[in-house]
PDB file of N, CA and C in Angstrom:
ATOM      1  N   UNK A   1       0.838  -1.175   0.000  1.00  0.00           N
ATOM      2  CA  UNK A   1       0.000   0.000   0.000  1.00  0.00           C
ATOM      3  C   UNK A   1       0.889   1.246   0.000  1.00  0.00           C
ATOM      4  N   UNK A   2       0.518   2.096  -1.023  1.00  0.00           N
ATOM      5  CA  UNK A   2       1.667   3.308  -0.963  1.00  0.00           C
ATOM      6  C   UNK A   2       0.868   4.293   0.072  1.00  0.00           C
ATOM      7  N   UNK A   3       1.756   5.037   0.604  1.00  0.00           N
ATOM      8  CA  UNK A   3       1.437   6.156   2.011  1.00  0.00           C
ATOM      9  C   UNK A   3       1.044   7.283   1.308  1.00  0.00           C
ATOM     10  N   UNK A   4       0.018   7.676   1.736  1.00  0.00           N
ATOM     11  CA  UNK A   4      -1.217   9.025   1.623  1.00  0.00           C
ATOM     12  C   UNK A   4      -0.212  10.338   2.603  1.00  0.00           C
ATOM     13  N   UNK A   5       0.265  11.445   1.535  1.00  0.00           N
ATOM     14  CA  UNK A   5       0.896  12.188   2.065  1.00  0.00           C
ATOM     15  C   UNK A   5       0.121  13.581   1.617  1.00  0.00           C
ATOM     16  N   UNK A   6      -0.419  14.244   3.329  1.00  0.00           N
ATOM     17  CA  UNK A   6      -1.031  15.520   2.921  1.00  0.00           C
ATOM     18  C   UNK A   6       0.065  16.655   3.553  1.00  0.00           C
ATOM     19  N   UNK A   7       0.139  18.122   3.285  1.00  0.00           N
ATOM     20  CA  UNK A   7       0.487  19.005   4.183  1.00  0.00           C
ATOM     21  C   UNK A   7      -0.614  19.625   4.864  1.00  0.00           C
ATOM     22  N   UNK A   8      -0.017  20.159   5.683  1.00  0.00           N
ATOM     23  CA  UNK A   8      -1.193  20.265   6.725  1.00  0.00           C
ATOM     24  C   UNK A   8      -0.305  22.067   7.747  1.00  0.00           C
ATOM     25  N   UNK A   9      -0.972  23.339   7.582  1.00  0.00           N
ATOM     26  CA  UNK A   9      -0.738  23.778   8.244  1.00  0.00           C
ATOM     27  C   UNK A   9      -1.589  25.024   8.979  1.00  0.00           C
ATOM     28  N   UNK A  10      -1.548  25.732   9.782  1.00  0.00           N
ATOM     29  CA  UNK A  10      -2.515  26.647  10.697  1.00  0.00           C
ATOM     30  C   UNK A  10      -2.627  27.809   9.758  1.00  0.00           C
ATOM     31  N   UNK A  11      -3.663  28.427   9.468  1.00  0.00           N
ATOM     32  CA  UNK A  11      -4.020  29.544   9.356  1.00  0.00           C
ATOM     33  C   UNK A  11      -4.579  30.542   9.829  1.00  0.00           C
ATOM     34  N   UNK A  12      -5.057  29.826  11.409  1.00  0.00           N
ATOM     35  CA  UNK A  12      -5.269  30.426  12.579  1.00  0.00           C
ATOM     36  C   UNK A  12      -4.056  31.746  12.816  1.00  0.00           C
ATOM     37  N   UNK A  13      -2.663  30.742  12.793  1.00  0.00           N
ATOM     38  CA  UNK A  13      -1.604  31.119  13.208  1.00  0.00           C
ATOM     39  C   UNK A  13      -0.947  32.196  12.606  1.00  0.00           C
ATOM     40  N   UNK A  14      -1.604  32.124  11.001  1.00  0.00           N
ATOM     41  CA  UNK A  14      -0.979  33.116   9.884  1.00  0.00           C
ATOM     42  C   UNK A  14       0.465  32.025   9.002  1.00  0.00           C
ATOM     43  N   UNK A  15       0.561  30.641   9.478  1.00  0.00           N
ATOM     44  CA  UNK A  15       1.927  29.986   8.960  1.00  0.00           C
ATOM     45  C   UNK A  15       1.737  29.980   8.068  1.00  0.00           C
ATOM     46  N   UNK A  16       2.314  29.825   7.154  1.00  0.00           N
ATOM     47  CA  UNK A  16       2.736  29.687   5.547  1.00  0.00           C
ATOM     48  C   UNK A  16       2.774  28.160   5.452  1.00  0.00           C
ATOM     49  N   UNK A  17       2.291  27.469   3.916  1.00  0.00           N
ATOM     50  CA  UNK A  17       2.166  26.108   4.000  1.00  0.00           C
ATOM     51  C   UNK A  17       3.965  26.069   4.619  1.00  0.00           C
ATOM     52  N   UNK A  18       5.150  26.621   4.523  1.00  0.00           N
ATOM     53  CA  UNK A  18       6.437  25.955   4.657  1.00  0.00           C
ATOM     54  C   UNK A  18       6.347  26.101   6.344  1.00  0.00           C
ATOM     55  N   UNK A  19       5.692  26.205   6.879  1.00  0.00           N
ATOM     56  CA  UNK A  19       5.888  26.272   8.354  1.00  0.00           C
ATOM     57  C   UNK A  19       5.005  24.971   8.996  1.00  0.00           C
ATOM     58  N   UNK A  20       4.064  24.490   8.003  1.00  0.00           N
ATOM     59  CA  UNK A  20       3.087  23.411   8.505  1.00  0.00           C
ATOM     60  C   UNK A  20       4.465  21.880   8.319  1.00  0.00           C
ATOM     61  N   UNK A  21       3.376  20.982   8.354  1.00  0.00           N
ATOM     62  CA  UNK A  21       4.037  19.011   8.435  1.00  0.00           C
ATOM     63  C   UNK A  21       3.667  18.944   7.566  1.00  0.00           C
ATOM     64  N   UNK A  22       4.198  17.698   6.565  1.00  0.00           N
ATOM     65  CA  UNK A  22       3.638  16.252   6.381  1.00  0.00           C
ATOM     66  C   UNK A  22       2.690  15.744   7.312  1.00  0.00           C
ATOM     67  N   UNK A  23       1.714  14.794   6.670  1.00  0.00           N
ATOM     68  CA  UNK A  23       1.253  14.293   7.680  1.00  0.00           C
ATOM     69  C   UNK A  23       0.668  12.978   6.802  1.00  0.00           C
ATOM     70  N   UNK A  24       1.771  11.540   7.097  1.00  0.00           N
ATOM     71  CA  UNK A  24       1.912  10.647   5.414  1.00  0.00           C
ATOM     72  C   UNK A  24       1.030   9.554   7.129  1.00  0.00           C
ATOM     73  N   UNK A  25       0.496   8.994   6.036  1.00  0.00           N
ATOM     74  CA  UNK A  25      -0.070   7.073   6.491  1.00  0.00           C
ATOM     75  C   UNK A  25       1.013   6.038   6.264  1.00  0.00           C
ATOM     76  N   UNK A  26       0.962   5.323   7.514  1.00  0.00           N
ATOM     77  CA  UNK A  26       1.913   4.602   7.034  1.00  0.00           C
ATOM     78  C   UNK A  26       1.223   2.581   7.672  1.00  0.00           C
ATOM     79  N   UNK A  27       1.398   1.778   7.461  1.00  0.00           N
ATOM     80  CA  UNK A  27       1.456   0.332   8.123  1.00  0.00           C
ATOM     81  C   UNK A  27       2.247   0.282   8.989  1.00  0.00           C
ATOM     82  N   UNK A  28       1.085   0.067  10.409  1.00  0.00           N
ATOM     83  CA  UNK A  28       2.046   0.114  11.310  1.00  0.00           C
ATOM     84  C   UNK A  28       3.040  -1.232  11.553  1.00  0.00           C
ATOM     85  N   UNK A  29       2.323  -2.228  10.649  1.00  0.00           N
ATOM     86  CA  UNK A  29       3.055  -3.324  11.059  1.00  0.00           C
ATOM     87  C   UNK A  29       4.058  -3.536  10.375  1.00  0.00           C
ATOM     88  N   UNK A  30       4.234  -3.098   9.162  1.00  0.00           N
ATOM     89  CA  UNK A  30       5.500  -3.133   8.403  1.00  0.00           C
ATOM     90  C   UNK A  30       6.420  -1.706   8.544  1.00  0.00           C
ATOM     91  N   UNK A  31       5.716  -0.720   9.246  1.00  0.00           N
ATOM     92  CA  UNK A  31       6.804   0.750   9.236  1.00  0.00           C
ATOM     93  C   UNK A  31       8.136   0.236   9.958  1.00  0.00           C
ATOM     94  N   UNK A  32       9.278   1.055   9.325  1.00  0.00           N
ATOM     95  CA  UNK A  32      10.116   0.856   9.843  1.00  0.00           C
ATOM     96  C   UNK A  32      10.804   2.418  11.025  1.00  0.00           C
ATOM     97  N   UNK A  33      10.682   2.623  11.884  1.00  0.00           N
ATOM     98  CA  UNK A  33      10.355   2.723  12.993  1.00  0.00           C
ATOM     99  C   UNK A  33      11.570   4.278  12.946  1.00  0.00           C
ATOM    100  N   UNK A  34      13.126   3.555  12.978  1.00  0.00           N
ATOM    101  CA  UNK A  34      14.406   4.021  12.978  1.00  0.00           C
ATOM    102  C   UNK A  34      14.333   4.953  11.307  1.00  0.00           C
ATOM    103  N   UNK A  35      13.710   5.033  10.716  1.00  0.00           N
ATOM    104  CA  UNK A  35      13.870   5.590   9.132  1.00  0.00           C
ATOM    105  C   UNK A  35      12.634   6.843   9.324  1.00  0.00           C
ATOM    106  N   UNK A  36      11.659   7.470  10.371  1.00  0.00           N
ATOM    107  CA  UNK A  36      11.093   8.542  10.278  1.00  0.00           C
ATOM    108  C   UNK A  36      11.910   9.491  10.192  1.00  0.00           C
ATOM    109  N   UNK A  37      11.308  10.657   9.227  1.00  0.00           N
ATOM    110  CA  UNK A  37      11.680  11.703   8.842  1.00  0.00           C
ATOM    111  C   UNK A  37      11.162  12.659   9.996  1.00  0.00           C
ATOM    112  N   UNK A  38      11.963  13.629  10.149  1.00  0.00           N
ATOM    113  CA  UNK A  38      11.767  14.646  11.194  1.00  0.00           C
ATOM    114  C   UNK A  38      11.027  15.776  10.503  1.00  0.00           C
ATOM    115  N   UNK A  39      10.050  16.131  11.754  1.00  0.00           N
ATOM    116  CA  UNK A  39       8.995  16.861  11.407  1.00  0.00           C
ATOM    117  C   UNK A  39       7.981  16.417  10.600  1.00  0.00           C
ATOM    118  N   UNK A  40       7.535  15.029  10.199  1.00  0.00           N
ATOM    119  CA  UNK A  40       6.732  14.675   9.739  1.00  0.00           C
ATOM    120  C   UNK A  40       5.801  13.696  10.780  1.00  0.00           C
ATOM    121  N   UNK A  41       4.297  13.948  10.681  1.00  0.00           N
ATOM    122  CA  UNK A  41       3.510  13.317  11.383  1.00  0.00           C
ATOM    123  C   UNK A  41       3.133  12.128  10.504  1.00  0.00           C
ATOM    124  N   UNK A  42       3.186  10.820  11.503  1.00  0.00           N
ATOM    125  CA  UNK A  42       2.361   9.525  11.027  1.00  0.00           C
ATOM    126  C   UNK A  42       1.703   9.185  11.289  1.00  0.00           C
ATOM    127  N   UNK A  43       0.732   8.507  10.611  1.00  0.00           N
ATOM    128  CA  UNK A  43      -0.691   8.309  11.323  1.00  0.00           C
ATOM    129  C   UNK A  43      -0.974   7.098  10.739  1.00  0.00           C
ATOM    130  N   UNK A  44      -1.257   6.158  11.497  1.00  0.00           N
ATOM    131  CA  UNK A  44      -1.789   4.490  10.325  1.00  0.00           C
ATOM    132  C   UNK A  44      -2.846   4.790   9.432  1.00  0.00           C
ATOM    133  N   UNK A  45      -2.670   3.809   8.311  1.00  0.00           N
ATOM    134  CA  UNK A  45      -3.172   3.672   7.235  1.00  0.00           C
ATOM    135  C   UNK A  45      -4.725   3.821   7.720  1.00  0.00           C
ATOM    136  N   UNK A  46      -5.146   3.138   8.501  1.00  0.00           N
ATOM    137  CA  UNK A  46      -7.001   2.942   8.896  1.00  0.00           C
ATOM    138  C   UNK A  46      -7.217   4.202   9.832  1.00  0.00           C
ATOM    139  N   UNK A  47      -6.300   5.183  10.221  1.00  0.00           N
ATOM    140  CA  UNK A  47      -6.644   6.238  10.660  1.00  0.00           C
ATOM    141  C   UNK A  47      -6.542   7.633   9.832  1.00  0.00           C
ATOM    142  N   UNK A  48      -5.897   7.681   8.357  1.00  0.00           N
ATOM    143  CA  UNK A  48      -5.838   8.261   7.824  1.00  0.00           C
ATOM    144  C   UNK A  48      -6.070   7.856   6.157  1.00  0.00           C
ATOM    145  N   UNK A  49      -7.591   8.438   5.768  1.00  0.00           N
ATOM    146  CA  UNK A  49      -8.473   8.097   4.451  1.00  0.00           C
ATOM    147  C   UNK A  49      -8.901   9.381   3.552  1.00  0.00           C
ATOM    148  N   UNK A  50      -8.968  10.415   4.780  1.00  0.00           N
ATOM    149  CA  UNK A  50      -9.808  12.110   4.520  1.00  0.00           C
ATOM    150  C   UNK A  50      -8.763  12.806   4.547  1.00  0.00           C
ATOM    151  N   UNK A  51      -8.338  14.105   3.840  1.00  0.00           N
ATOM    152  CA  UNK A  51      -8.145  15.564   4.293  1.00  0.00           C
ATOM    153  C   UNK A  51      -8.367  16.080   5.846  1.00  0.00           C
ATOM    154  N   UNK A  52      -9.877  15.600   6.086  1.00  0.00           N
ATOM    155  CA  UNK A  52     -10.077  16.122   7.337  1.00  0.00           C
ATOM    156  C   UNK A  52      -9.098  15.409   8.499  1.00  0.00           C
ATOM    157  N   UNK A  53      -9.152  14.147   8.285  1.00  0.00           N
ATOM    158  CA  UNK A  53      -8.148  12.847   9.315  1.00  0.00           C
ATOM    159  C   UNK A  53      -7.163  13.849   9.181  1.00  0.00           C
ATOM    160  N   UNK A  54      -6.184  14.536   8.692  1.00  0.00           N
ATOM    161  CA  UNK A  54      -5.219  15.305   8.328  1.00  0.00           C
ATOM    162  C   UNK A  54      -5.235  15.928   8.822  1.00  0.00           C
ATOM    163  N   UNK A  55      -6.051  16.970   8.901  1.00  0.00           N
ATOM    164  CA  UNK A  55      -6.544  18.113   9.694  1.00  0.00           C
ATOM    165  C   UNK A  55      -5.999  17.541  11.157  1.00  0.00           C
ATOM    166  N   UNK A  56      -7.057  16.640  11.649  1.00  0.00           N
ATOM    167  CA  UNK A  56      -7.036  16.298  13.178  1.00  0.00           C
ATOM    168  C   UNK A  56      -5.736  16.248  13.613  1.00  0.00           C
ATOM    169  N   UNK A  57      -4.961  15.003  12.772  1.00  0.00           N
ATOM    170  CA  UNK A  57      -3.799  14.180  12.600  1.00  0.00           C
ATOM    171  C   UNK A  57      -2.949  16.332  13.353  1.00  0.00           C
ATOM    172  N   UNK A  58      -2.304  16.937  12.562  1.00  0.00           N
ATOM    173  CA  UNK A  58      -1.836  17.980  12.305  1.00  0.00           C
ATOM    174  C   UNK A  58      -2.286  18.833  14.083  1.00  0.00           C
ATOM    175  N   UNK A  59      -3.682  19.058  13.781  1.00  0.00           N
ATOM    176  CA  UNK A  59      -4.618  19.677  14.977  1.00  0.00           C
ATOM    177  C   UNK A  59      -3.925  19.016  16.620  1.00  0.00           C
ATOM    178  N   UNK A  60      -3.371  17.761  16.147  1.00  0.00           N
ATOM    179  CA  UNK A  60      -3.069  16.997  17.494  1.00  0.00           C
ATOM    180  C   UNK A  60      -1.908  17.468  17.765  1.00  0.00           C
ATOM    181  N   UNK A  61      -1.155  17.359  16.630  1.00  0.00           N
ATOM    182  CA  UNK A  61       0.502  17.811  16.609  1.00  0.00           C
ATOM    183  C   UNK A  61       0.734  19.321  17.523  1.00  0.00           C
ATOM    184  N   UNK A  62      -0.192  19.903  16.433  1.00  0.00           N
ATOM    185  CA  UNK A  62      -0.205  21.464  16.657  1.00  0.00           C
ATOM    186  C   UNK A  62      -0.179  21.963  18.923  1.00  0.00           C
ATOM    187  N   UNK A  63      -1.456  20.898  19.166  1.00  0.00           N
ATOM    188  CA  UNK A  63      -1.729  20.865  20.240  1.00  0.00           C
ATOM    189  C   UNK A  63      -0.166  20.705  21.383  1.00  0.00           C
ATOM    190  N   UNK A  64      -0.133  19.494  21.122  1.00  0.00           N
ATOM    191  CA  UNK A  64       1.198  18.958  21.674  1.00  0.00           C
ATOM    192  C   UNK A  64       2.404  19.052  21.473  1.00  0.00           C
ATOM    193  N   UNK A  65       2.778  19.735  20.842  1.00  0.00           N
ATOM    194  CA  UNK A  65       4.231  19.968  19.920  1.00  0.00           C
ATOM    195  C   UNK A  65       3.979  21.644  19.691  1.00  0.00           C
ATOM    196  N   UNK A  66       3.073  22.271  19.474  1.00  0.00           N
ATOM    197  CA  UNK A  66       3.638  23.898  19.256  1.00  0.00           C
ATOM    198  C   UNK A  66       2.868  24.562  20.157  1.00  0.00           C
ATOM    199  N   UNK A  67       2.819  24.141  21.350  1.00  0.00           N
ATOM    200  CA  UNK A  67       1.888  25.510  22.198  1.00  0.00           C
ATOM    201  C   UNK A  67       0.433  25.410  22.040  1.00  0.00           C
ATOM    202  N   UNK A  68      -0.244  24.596  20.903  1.00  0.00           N
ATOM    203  CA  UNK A  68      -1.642  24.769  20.858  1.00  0.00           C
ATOM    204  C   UNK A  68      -2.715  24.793  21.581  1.00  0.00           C
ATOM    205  N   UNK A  69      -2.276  24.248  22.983  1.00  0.00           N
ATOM    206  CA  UNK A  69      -3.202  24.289  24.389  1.00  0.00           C
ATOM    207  C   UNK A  69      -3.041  26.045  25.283  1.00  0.00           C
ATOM    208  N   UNK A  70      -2.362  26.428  24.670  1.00  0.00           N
ATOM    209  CA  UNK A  70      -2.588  28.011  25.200  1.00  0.00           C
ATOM    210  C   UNK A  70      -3.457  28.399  23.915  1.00  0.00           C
ATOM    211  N   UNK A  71      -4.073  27.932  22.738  1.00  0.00           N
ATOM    212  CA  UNK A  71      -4.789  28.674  21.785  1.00  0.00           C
ATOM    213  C   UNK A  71      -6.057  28.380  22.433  1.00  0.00           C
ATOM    214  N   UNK A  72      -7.126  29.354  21.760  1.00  0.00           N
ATOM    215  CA  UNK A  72      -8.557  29.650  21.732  1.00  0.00           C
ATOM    216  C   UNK A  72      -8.909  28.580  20.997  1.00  0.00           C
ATOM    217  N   UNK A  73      -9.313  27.386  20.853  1.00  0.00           N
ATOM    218  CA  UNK A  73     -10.276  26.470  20.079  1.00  0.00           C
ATOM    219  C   UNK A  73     -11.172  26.940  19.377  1.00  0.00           C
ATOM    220  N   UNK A  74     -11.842  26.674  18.058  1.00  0.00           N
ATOM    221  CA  UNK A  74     -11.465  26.018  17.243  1.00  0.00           C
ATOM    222  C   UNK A  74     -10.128  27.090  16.017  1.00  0.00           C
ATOM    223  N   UNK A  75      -9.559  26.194  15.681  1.00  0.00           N
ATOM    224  CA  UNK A  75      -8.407  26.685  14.798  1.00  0.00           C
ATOM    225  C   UNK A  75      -8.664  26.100  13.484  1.00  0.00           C
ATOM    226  N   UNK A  76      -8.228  27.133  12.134  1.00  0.00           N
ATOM    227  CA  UNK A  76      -8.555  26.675  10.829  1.00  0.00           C
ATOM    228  C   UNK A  76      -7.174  26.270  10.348  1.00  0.00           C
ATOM    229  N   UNK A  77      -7.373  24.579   9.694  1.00  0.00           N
ATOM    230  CA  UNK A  77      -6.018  24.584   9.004  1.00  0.00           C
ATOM    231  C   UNK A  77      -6.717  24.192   7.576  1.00  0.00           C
ATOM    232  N   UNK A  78      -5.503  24.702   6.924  1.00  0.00           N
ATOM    233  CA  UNK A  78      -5.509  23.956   5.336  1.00  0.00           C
ATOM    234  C   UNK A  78      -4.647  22.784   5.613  1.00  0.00           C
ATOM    235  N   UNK A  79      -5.106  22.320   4.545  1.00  0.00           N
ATOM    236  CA  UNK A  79      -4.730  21.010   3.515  1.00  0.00           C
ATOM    237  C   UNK A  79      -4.328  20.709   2.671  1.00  0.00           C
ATOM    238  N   UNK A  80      -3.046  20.652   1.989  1.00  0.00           N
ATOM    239  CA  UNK A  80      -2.936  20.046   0.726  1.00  0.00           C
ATOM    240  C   UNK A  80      -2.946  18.624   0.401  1.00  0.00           C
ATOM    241  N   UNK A  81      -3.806  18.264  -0.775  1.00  0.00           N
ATOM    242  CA  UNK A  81      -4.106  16.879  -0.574  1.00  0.00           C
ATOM    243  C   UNK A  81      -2.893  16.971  -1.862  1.00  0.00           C
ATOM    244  N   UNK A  82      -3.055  15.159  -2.098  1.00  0.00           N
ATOM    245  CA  UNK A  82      -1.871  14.451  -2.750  1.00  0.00           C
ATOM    246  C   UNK A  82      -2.190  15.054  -4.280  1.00  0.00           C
ATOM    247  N   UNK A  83      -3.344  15.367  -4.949  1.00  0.00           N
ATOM    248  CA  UNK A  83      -4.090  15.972  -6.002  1.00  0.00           C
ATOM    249  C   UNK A  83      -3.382  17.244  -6.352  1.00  0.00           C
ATOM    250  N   UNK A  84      -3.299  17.867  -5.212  1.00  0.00           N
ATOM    251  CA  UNK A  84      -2.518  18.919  -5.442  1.00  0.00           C
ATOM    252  C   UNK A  84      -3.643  20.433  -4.682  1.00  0.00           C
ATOM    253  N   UNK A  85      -5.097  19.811  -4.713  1.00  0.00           N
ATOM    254  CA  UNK A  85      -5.708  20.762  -4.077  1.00  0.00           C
ATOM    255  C   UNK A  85      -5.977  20.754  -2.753  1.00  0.00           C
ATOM    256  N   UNK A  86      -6.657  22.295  -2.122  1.00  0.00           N
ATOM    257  CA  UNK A  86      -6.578  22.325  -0.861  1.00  0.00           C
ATOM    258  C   UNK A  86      -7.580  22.644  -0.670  1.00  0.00           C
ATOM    259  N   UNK A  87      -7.831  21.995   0.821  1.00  0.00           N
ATOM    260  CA  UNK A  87      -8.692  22.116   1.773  1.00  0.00           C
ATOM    261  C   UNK A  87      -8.696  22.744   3.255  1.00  0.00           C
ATOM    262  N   UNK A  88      -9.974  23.630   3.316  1.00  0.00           N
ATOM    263  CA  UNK A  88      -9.951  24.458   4.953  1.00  0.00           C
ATOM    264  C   UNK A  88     -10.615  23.884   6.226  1.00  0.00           C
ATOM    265  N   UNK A  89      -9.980  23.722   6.956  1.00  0.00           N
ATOM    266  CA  UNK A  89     -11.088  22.568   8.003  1.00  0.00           C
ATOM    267  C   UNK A  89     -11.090  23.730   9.667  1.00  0.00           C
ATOM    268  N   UNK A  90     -11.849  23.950  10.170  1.00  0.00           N
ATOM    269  CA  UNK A  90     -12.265  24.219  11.053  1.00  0.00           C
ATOM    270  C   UNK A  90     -11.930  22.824  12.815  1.00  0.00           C
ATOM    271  N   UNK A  91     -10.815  22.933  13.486  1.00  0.00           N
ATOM    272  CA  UNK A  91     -10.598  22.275  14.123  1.00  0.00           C
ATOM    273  C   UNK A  91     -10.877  22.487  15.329  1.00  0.00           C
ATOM    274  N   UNK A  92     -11.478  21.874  15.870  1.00  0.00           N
ATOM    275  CA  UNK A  92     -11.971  22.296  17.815  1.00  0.00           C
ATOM    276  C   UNK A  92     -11.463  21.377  18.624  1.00  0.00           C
ATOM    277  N   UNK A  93     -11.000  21.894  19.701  1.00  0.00           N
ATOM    278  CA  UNK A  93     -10.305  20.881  20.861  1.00  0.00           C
ATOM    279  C   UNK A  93     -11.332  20.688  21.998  1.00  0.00           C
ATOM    280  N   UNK A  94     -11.542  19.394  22.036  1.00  0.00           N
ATOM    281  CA  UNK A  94     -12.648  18.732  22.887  1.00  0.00           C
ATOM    282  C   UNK A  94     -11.928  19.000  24.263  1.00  0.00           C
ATOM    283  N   UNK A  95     -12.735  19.350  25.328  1.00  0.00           N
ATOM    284  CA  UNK A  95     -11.976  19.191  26.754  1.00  0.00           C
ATOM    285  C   UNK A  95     -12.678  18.849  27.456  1.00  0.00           C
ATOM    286  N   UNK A  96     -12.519  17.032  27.907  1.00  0.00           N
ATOM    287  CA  UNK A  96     -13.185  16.159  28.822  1.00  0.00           C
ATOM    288  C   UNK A  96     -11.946  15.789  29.697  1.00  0.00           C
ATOM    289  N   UNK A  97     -12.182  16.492  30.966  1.00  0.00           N
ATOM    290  CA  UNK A  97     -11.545  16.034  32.331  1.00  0.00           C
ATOM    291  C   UNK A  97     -11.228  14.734  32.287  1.00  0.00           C
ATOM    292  N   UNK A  98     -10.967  13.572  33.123  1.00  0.00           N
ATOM    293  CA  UNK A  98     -11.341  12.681  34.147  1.00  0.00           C
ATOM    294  C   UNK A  98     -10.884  13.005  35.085  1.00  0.00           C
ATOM    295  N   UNK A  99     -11.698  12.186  35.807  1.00  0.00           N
ATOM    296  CA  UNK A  99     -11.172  12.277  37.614  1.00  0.00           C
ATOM    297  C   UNK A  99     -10.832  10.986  38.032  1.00  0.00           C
ATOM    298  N   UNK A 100     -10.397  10.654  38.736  1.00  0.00           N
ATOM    299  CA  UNK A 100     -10.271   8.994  39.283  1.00  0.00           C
ATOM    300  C   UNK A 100      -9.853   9.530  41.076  1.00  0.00           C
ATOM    301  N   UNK A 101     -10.836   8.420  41.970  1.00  0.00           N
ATOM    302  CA  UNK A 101     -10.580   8.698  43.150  1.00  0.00           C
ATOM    303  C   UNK A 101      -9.981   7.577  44.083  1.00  0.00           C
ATOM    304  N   UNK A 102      -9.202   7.654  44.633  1.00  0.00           N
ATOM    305  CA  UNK A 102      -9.005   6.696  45.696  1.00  0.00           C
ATOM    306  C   UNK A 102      -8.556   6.419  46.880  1.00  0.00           C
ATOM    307  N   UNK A 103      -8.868   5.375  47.332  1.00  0.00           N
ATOM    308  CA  UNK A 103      -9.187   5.679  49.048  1.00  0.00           C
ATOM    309  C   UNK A 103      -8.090   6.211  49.798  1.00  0.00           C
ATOM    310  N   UNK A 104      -8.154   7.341  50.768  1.00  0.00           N
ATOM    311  CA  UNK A 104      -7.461   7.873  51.584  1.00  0.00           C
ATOM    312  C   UNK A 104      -7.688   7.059  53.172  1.00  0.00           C
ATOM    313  N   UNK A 105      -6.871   6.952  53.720  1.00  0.00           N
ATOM    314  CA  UNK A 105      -6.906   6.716  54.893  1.00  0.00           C
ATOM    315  C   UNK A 105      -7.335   7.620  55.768  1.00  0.00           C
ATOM    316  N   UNK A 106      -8.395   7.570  56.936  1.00  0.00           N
ATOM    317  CA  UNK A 106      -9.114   8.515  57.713  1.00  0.00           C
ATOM    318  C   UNK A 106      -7.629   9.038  58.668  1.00  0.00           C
ATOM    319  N   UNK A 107      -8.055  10.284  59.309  1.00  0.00           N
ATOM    320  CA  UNK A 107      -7.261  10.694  59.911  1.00  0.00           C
ATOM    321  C   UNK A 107      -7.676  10.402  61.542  1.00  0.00           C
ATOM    322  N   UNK A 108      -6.321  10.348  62.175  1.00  0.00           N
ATOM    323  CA  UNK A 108      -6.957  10.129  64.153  1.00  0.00           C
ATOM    324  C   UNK A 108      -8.220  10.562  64.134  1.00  0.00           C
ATOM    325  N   UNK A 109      -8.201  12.370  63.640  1.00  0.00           N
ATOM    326  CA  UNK A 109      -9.416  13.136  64.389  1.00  0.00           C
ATOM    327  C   UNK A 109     -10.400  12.793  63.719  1.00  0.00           C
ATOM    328  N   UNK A 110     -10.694  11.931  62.277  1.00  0.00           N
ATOM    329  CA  UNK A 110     -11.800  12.252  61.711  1.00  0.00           C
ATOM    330  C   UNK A 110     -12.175  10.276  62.203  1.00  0.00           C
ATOM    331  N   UNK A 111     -11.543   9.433  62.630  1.00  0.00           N
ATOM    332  CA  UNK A 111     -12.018   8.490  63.069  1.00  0.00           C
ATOM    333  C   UNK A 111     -12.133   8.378  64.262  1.00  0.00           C
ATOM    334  N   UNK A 112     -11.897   9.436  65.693  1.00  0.00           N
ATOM    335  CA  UNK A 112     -11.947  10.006  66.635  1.00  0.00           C
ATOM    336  C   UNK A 112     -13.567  10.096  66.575  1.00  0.00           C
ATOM    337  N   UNK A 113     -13.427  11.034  65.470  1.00  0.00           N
ATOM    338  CA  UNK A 113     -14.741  11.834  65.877  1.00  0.00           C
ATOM    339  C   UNK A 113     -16.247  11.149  65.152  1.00  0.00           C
ATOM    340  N   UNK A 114     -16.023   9.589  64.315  1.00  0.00           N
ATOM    341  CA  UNK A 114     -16.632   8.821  64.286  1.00  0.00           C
ATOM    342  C   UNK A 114     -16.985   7.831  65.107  1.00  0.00           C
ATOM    343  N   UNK A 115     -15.794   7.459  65.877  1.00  0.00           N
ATOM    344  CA  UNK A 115     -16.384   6.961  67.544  1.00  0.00           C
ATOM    345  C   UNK A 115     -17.330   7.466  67.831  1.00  0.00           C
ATOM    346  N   UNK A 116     -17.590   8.875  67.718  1.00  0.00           N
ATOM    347  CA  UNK A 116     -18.190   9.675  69.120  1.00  0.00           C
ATOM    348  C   UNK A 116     -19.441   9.530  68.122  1.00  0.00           C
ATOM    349  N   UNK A 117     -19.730   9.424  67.603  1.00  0.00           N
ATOM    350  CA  UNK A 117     -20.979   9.320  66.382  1.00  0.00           C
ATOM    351  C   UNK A 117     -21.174  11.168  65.760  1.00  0.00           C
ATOM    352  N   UNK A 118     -19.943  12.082  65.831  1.00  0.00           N
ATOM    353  CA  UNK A 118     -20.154  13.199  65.655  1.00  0.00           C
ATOM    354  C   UNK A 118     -19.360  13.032  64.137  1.00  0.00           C
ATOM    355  N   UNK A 119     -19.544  14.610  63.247  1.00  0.00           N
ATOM    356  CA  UNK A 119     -18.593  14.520  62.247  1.00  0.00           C
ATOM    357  C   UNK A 119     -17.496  15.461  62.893  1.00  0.00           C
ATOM    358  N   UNK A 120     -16.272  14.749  61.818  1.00  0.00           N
ATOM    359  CA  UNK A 120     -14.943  15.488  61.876  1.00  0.00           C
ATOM    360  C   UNK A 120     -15.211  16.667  61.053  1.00  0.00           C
ATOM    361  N   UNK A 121     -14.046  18.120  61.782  1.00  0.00           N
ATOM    362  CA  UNK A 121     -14.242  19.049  61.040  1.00  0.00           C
ATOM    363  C   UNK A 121     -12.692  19.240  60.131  1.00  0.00           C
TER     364      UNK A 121
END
């Protein structure tokens, strides 16, 4: 399978396509690992089919790699597809917490003051 290679860069930002990535598909089971090119984003073959996958693919980079978590959500990038034409995508950064809790050990006073059948303050 030959690799789907788009550019991908912010226009939010004002970059010029030479300031954006690559952003090629590759098999993850046959990529060879030690031979990535720097500054290029990969994304497996079944995760990258659309322009837009590109977008995201890029949108993620952008996030984690240039500061993009101090930006205002949503951000517009272009696209150049393999065709040669381009595309504008509108990108928004989802922000879902989690929490995970787990058990603390009570303190003297607050199992003190469960003896007494009172609450701890």
């Amino acid at each position: 399978m030959t690799p789907v290679r788009y550019r991908v860069w912010c226009l939010s930002w004002e970059d010029s396509e030479e300031d954006g990535s690559d952003v090629v598909s590759y098999d993850f089971m046959n990529h060879d690992y030690e031979k990535q090119d720097r500054g290029v984003i990969y994304v497996p073959y079944v995760s990258l089919g659309e322009p837009a996958e590109a977008a995201e693919a890029y949108a993620e980079y952008a996030h984690d790699e240039r500061s993009g978590y101090e930006d205002t959500w949503p951000l517009v990038f272009r696209v150049r597809c393999p065709d040669g034409t381009t595309c504008d995508f509108k990108v928004d950064c989802d922000y879902a917490p989690q929490f995970s809790a787990s058990f603390v050990k009570p303190s003297a006073k607050a199992a003190e003051a469960a003896e007494e059948g009172g609450a701890a303050t």
